[in-house]
Protein backbone atom coordinates (compact mmCIF):
# COMPACT_ATOMS: atom_id res chain seq x y z
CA UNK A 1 -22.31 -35.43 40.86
CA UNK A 2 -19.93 -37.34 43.35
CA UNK A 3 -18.81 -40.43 42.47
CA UNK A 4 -20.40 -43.32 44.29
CA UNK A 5 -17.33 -45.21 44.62
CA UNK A 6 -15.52 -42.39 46.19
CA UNK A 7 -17.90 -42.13 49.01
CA UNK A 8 -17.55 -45.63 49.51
CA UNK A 9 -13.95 -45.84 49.59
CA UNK A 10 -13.27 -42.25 51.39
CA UNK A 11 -16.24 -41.44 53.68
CA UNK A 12 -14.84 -39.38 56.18
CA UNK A 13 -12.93 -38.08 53.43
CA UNK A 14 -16.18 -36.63 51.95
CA UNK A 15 -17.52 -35.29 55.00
CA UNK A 16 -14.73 -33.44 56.02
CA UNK A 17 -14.10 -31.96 52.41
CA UNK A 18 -18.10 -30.86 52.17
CA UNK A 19 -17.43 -28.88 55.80
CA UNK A 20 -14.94 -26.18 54.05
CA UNK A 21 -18.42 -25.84 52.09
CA UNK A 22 -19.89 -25.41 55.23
CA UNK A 23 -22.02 -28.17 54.47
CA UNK A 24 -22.57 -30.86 57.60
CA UNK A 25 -23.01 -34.01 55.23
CA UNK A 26 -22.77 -36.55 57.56
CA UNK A 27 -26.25 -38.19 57.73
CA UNK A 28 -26.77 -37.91 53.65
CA UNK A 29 -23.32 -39.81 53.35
CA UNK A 30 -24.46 -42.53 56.03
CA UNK A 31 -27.59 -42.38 54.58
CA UNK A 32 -26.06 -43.14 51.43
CA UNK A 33 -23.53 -46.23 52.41
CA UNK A 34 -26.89 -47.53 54.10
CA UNK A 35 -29.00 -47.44 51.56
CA UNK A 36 -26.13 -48.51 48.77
CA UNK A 37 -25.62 -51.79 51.09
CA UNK A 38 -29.13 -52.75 50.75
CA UNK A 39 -29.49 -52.04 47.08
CA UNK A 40 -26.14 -54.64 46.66
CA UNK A 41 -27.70 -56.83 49.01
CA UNK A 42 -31.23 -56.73 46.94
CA UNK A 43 -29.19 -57.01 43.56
CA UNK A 44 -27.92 -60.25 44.48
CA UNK A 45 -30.92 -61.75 45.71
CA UNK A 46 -32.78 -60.51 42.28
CA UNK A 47 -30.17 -61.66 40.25
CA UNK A 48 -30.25 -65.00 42.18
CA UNK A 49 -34.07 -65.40 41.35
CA UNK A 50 -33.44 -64.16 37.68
CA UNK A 51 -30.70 -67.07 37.22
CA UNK A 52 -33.41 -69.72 39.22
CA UNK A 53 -35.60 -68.45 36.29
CA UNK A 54 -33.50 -68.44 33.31
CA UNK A 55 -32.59 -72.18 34.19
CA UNK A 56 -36.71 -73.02 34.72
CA UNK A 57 -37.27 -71.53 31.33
CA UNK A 58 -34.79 -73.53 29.77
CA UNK A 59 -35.89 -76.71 31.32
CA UNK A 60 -39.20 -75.72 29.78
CA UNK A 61 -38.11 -75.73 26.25
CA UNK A 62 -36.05 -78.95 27.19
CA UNK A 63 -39.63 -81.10 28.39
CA UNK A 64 -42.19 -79.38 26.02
CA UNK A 65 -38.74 -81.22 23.08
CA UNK A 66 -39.48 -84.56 24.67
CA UNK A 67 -42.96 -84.28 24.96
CA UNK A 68 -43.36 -84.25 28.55
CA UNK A 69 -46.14 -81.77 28.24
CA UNK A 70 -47.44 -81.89 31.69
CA UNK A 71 -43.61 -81.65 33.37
CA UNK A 72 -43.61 -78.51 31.39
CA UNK A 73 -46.36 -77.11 33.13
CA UNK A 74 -45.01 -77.90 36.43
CA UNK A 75 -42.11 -75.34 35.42
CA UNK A 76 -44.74 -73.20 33.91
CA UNK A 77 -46.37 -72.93 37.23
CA UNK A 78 -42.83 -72.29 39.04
CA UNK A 79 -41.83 -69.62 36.72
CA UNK A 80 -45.05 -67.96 37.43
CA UNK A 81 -44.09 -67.85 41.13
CA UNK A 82 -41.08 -66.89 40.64
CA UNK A 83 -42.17 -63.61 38.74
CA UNK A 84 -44.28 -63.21 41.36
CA UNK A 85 -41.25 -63.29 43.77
CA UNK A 86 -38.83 -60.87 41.80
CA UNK A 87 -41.39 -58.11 41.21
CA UNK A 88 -41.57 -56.86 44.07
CA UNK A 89 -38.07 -56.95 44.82
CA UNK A 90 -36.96 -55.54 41.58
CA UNK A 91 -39.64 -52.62 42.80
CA UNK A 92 -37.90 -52.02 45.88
CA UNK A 93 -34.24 -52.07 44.16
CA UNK A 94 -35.49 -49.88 41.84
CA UNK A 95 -36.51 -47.29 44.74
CA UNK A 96 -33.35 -47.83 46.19
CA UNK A 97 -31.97 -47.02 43.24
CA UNK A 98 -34.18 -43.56 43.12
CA UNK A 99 -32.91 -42.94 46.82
CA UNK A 100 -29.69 -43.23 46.33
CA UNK A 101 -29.61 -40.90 43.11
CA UNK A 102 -31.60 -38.32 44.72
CA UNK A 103 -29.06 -37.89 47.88
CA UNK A 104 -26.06 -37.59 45.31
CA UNK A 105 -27.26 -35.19 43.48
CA UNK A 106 -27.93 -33.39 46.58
CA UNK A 107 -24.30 -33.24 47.51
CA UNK A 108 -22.11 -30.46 46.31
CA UNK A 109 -18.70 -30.84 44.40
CA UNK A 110 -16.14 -31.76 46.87
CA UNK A 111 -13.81 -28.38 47.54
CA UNK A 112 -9.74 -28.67 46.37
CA UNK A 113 -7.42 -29.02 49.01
CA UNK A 114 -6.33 -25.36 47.92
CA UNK A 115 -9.53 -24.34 48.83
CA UNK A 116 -9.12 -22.05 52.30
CA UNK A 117 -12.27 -22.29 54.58
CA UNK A 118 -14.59 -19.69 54.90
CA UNK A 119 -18.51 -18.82 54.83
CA UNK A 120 -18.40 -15.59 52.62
CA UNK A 121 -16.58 -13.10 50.29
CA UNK A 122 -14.84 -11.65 53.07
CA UNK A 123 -12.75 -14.90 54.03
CA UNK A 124 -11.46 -15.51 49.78
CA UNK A 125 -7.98 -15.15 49.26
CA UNK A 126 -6.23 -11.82 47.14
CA UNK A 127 -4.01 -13.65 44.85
CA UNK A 128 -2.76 -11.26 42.96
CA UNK A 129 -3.27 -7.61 41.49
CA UNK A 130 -2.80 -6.04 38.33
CA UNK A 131 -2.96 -2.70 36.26
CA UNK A 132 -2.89 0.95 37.81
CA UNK A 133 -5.28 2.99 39.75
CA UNK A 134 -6.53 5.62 37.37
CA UNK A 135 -6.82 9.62 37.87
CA UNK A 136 -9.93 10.77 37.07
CA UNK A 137 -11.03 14.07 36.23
CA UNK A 138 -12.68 16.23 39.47
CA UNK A 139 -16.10 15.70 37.25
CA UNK A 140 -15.77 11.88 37.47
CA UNK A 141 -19.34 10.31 37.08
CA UNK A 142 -20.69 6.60 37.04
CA UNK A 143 -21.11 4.52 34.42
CA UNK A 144 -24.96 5.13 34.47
CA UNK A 145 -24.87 9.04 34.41
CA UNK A 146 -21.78 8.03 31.61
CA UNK A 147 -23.90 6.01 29.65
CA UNK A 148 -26.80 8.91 29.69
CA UNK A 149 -24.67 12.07 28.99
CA UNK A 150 -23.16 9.91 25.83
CA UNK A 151 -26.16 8.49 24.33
CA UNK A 152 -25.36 4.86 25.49
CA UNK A 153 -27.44 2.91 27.45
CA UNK A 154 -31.35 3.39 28.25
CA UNK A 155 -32.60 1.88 31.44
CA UNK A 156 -35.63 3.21 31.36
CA UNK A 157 -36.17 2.07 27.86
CA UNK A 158 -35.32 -0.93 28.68
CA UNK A 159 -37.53 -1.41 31.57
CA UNK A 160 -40.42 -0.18 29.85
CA UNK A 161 -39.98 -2.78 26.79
CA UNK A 162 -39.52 -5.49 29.31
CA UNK A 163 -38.50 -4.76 32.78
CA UNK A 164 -35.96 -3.46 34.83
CA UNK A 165 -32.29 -5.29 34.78
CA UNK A 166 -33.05 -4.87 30.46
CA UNK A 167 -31.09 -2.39 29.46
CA UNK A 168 -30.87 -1.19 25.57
CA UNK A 169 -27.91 -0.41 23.95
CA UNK A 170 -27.85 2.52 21.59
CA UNK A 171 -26.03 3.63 18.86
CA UNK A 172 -22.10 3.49 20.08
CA UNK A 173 -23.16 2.03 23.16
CA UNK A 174 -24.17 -0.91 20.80
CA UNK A 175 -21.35 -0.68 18.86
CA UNK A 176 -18.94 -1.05 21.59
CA UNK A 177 -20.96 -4.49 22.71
CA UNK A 178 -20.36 -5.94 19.46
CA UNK A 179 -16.56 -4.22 19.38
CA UNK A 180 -15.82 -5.90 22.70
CA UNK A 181 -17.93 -9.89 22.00
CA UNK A 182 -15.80 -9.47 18.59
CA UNK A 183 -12.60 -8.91 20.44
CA UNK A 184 -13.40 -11.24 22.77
CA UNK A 185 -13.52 -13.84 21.07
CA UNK A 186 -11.13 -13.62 18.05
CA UNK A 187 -8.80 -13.15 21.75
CA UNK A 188 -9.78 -16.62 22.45
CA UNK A 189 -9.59 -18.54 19.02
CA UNK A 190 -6.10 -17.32 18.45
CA UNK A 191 -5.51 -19.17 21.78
CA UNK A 192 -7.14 -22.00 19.95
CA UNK A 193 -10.56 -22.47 21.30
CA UNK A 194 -13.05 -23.01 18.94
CA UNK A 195 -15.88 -21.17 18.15
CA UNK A 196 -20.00 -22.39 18.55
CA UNK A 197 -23.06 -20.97 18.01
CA UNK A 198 -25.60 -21.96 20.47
CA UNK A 199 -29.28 -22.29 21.09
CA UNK A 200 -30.27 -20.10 24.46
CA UNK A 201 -32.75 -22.50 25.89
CA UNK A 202 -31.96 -25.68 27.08
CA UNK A 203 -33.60 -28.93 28.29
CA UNK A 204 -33.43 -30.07 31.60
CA UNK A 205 -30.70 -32.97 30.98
CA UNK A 206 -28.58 -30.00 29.80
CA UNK A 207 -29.43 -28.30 33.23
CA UNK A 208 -28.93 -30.89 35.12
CA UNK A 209 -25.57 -32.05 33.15
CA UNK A 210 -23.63 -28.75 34.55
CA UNK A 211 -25.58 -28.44 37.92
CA UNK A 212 -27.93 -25.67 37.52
CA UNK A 213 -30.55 -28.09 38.22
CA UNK A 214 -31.83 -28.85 40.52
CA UNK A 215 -29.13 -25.85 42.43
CA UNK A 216 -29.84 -23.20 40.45
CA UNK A 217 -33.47 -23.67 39.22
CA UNK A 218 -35.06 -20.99 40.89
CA UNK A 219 -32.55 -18.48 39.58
CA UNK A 220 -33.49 -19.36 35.99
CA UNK A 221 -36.13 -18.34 33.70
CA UNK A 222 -38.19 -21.27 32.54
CA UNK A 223 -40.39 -21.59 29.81
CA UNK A 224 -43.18 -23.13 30.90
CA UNK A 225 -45.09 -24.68 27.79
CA UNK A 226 -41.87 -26.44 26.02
CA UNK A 227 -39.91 -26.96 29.37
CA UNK A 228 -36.78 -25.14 28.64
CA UNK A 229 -34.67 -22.98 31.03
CA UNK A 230 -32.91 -19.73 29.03
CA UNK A 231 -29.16 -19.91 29.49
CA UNK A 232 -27.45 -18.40 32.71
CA UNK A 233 -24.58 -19.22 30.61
CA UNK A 234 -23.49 -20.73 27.48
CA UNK A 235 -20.75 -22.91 29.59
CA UNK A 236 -24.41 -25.11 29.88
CA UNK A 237 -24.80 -25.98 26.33
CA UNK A 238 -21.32 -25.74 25.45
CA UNK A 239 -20.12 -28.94 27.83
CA UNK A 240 -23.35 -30.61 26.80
CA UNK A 241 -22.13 -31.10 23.84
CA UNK A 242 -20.06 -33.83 24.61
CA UNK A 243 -23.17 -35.64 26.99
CA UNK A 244 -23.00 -39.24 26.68
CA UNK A 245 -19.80 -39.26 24.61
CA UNK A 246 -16.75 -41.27 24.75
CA UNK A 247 -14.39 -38.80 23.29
CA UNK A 248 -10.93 -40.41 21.82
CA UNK A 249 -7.94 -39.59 23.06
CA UNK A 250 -6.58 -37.81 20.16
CA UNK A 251 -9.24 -34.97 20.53
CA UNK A 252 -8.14 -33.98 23.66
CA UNK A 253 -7.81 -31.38 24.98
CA UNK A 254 -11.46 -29.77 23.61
CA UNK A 255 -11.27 -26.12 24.17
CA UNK A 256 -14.37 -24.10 23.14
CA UNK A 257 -15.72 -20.55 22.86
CA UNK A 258 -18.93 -18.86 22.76
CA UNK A 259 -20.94 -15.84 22.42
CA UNK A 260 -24.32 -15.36 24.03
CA UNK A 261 -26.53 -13.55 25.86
CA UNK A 262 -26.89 -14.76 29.20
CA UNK A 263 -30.64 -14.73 31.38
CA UNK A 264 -30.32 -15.05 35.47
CA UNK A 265 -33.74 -13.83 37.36
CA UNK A 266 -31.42 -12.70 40.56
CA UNK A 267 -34.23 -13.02 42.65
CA UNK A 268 -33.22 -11.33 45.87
CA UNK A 269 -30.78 -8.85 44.60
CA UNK A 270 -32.08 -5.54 45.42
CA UNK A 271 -30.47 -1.91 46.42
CA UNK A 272 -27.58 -0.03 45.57
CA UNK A 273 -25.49 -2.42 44.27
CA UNK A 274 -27.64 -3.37 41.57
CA UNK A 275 -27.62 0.03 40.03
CA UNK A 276 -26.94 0.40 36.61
CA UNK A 277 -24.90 -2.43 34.78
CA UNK A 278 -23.67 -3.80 38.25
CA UNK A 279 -26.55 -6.32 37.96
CA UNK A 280 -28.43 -7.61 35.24
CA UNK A 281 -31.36 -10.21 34.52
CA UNK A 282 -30.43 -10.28 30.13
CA UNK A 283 -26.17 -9.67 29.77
CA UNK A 284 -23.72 -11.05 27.19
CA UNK A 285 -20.61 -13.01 27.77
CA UNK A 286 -18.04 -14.65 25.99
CA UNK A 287 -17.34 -18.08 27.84
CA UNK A 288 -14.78 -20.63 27.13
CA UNK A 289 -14.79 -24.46 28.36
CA UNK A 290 -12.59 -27.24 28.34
CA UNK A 291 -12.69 -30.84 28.64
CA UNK A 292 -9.66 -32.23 29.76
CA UNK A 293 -7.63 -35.94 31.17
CA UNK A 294 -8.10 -35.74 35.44
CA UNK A 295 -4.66 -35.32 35.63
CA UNK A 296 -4.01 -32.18 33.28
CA UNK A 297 -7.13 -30.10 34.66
CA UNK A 298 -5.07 -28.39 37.13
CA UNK A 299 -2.15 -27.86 34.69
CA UNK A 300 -5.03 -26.45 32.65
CA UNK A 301 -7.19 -24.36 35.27
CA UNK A 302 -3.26 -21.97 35.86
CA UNK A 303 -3.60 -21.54 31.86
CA UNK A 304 -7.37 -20.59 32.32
CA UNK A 305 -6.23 -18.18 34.48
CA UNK A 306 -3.88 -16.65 32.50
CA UNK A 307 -5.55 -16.21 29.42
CA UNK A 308 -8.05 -14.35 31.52
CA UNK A 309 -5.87 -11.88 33.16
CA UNK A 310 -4.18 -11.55 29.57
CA UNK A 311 -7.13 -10.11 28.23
CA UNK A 312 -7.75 -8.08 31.21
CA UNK A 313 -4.68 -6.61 30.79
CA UNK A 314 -5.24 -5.64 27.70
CA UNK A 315 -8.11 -3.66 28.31
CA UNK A 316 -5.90 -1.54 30.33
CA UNK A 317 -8.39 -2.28 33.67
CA UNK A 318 -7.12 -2.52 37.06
CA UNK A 319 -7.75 -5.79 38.51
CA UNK A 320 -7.65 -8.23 40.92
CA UNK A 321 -7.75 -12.42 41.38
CA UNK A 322 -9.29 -14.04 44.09
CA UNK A 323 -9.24 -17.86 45.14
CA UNK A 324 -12.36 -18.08 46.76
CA UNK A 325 -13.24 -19.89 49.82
CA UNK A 326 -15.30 -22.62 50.72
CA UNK A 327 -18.53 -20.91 51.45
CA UNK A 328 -18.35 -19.16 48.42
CA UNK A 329 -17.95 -21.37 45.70
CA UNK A 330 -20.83 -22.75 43.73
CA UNK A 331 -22.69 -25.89 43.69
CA UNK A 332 -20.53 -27.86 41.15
CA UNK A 333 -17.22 -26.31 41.42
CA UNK A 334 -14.21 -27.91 43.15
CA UNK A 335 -12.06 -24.94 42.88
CA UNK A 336 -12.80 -21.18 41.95
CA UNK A 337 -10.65 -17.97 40.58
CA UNK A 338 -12.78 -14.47 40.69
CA UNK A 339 -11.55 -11.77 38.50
CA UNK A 340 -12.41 -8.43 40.00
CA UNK A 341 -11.83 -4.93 38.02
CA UNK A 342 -12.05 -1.69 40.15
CA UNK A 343 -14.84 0.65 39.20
CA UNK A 344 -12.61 4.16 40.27
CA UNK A 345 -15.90 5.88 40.18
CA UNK A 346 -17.88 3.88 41.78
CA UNK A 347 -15.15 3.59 44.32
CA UNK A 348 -15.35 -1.03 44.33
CA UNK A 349 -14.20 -3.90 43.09
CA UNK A 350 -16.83 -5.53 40.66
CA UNK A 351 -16.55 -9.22 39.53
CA UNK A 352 -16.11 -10.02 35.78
CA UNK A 353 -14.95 -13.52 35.30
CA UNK A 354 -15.13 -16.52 37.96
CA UNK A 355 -12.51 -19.35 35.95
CA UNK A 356 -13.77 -22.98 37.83
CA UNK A 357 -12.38 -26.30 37.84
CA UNK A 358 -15.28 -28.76 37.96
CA UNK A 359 -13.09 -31.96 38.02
CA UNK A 360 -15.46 -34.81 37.20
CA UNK A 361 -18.26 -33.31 39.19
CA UNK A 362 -20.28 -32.25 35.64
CA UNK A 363 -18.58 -35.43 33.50
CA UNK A 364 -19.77 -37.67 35.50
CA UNK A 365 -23.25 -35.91 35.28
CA UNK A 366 -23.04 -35.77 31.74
CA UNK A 367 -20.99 -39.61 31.28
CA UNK A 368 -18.36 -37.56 29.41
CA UNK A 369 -15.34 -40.22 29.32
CA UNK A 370 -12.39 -41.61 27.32
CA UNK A 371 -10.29 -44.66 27.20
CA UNK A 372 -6.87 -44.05 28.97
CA UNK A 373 -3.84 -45.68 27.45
CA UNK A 374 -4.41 -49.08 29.46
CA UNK A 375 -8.25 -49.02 27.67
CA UNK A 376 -9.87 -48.38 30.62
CA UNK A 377 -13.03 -46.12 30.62
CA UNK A 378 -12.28 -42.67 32.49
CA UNK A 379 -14.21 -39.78 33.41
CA UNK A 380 -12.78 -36.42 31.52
CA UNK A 381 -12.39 -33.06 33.83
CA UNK A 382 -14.58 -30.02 33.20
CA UNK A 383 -13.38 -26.35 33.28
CA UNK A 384 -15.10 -22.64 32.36
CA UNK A 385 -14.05 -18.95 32.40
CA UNK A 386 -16.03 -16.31 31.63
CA UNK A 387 -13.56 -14.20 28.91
CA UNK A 388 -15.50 -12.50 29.50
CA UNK A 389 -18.68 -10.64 30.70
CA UNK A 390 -19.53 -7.54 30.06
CA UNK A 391 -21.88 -5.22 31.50
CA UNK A 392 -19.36 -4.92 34.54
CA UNK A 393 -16.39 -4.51 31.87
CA UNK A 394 -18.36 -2.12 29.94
CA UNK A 395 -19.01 -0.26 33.36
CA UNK A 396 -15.02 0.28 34.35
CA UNK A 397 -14.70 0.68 30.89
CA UNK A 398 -16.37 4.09 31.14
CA UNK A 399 -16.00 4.84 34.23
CA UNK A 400 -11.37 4.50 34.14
CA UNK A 401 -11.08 5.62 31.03
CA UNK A 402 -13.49 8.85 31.16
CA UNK A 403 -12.14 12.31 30.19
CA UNK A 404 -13.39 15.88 30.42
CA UNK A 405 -15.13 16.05 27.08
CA UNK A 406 -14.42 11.95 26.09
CA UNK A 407 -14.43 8.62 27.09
CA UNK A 408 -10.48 6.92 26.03
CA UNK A 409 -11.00 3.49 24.05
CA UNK A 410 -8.19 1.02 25.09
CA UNK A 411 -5.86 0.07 21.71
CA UNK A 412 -7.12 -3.31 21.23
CA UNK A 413 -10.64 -2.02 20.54
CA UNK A 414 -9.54 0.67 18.19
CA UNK A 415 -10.06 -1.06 14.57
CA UNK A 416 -13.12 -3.30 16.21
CA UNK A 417 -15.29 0.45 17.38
CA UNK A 418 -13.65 1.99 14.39
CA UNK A 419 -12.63 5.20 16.20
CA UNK A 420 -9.95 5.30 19.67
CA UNK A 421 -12.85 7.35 21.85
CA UNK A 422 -16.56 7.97 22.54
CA UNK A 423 -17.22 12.01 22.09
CA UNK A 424 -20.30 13.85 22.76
């Protein structure tokens, strides 16, 4: 959520950050300064009445002490006016109070200045590119024909047992998951992020917290009798475990890891680039988070980065890193890297990781603050990276590294799948 001060102090500043997001926010941030001026206009006038009453209340005790029984029913009478004076006001700052909350929350994160313009993939930024192209055999197939001839992956299984965008994991297909979450993350602890294990549902304060709600709610599955949304992502209960703390100094930076599956309902996505793992309503993902002074995110976000691409690299994938552009970035992010690894068969770049810096858009959600060194309360910065997910990894996995009669394991997952290939 944007702070209220900021829109105060930098108005046109706002707006014309909020257009690289495409976003015309001019009347909501009027709106805003309008209604915020008449809630600080009401706020005096209430607390003027509540002093006028705190002084008649006083006087109260002070006549009924002296005996001056009927005097203190004078007061008694004025205090009951009084009340009758600051209710409704106190009912109207209270609504202005509601207003005001419910237009912030409506307003994205405001972009980076790094952030280029743009309304769609098309206008993000290449980075940089890693790894090699690989030569595949004349035979090459896709990771869902793959996944069939080797006993991976059933689709149809899966949509049978639940529905389609379910798949089920079989025998080494299964193994390789758990060889790659287990790789995963023992990649990020030696980095020093710490691991969690964490519940898959969620309340709505955690929603809300990282800015799936009220954004995101229609893409997530919600259960309807306990009202709790499953996880897009365990970045959501990860960062909410520092809601409503004041975190010391000392702990800082937190850097976290987790495993879990991951639910999205992608309603909308349809065709041929859904096929196979390319887009899933149940995936796993290893996710790492970190909470971080304002001015160290950035310092932080280039690390994020790395690590990433470090573990891409590893994997022996070719890949790519885009900065994405205004019109592309999500609801709470202020500044977004896309990892892309080429699927050779599939002949396309497919994203795998998207590594955010949030600023103090989720913090300030969430009131996740420390005391600086001058004792002053400060909002902490958010950050996430997806380290990563892995249907899509699992695809190029196949797809690259497929052989005549095998499919090549990179080195790294050697001792985790307990053998270096997948054979017929």
């Amino acid at each position: 959520m944007l702070q209220l001060a900021v829109i105060r102090q930098q108005p046109g500043f706002v707006k014309e950050r909020l257009k690289v997001k495409n976003l015309d926010a001019g009347v909501a941030v009027d709106t805003i300064l309008l209604l915020d001026e008449q809630r600080k206009k009401l706020h005096l006038q209430t607390e003027a009445a509540q002093a006028r009453l705190n002084g008649i209340s006083k006087e109260i005790g002070l006549w009924i002490a002296k005996g001056e029984k009927a005097r203190a029913e004078e007061k008694k009478q004025e205090v009951s006016t009084l009340k009758a004076e600051i209710a409704p006001l106190q009912e109207k700052l209270n609504q202005l109070d509601q207003q005001v909350h419910e237009l912030l929350v409506s307003l994205p994160n405001l972009p980076a200045k790094e952030v280029p313009p743009g309304k769609s993939p098309a206008d993000n930024e290449l980075v940089r590119e890693g790894g090699q192209i690989p030569k595949l055999p004349g035979n090459a197939q896709a990771h869902w024909e793959l996944a069939k001839k080797y006993n991976l992956i059933d689709f149809e299984l899966g949509n049978k047992i639940t529905g389609n965008g379910f798949p089920v994991y079989i025998h080494k297909g299964a193994r390789l998951q758990r060889a790659m979450i287990q790789y995963f993350l023992d990649f990020n602890t030696k980095a020093g992020f710490i691991e969690y294990q964490l519940p898959l549902m969620v309340n709505e304060a955690s929603g809300f917290g990282t800015g799936q709600l009220p954004d995101k709610e229609a893409q997530m599955y919600f259960v309807t009798e306990d009202k709790y949304y499953l996880i897009p992502t365990s970045e959501v209960p990860l960062t909410n475990i520092y809601r409503d703390v004041i975190v010391k100094e000392t702990e800082l930076p937190i850097r976290m890891t987790a495993y879990t599956p991951c639910f999205r309902r992608e309603a909308g996505n349809y065709g041929k680039d859904v096929r196979g793992l390319n887009r899933l309503h149940q995936f796993d993902k290893v996710e790492i988070v970190q909470i971080v002074q304002p001015d160290k995110s950035y310092s932080v976000l280039e690390e994020m980065v790395l690590h990433v691409e470090q573990l891409l690299e590893s994997l022996n994938l070719q890949y790519r890193i885009l900065r994405l552009c205004g019109g592309d970035m999500s609801f709470a992010s202020a500044i977004t890297y896309d990892f892309e690894v080429f699927s050779a068969a599939q002949d396309k770049w497919l994203e795998v990781s998207s590594v955010s810096n949030f600023e103090s858009f989720q913090t300030n959600r969430m009131k996740i603050r420390y005391k600086d060194e001058q004792g002053k309360m400060q909002l902490l910065h958010s950050l996430n990276g997806s380290a990563l997910a892995l249907p899509r990894i699992l695809a190029c996995l196949l797809e690259n590294h497929q052989q005549p009669d095998h499919i090549a394991l990179p080195d790294v997952l050697h001792s985790y799948f307990g053998d270096r290939a997948i054979y017929g």
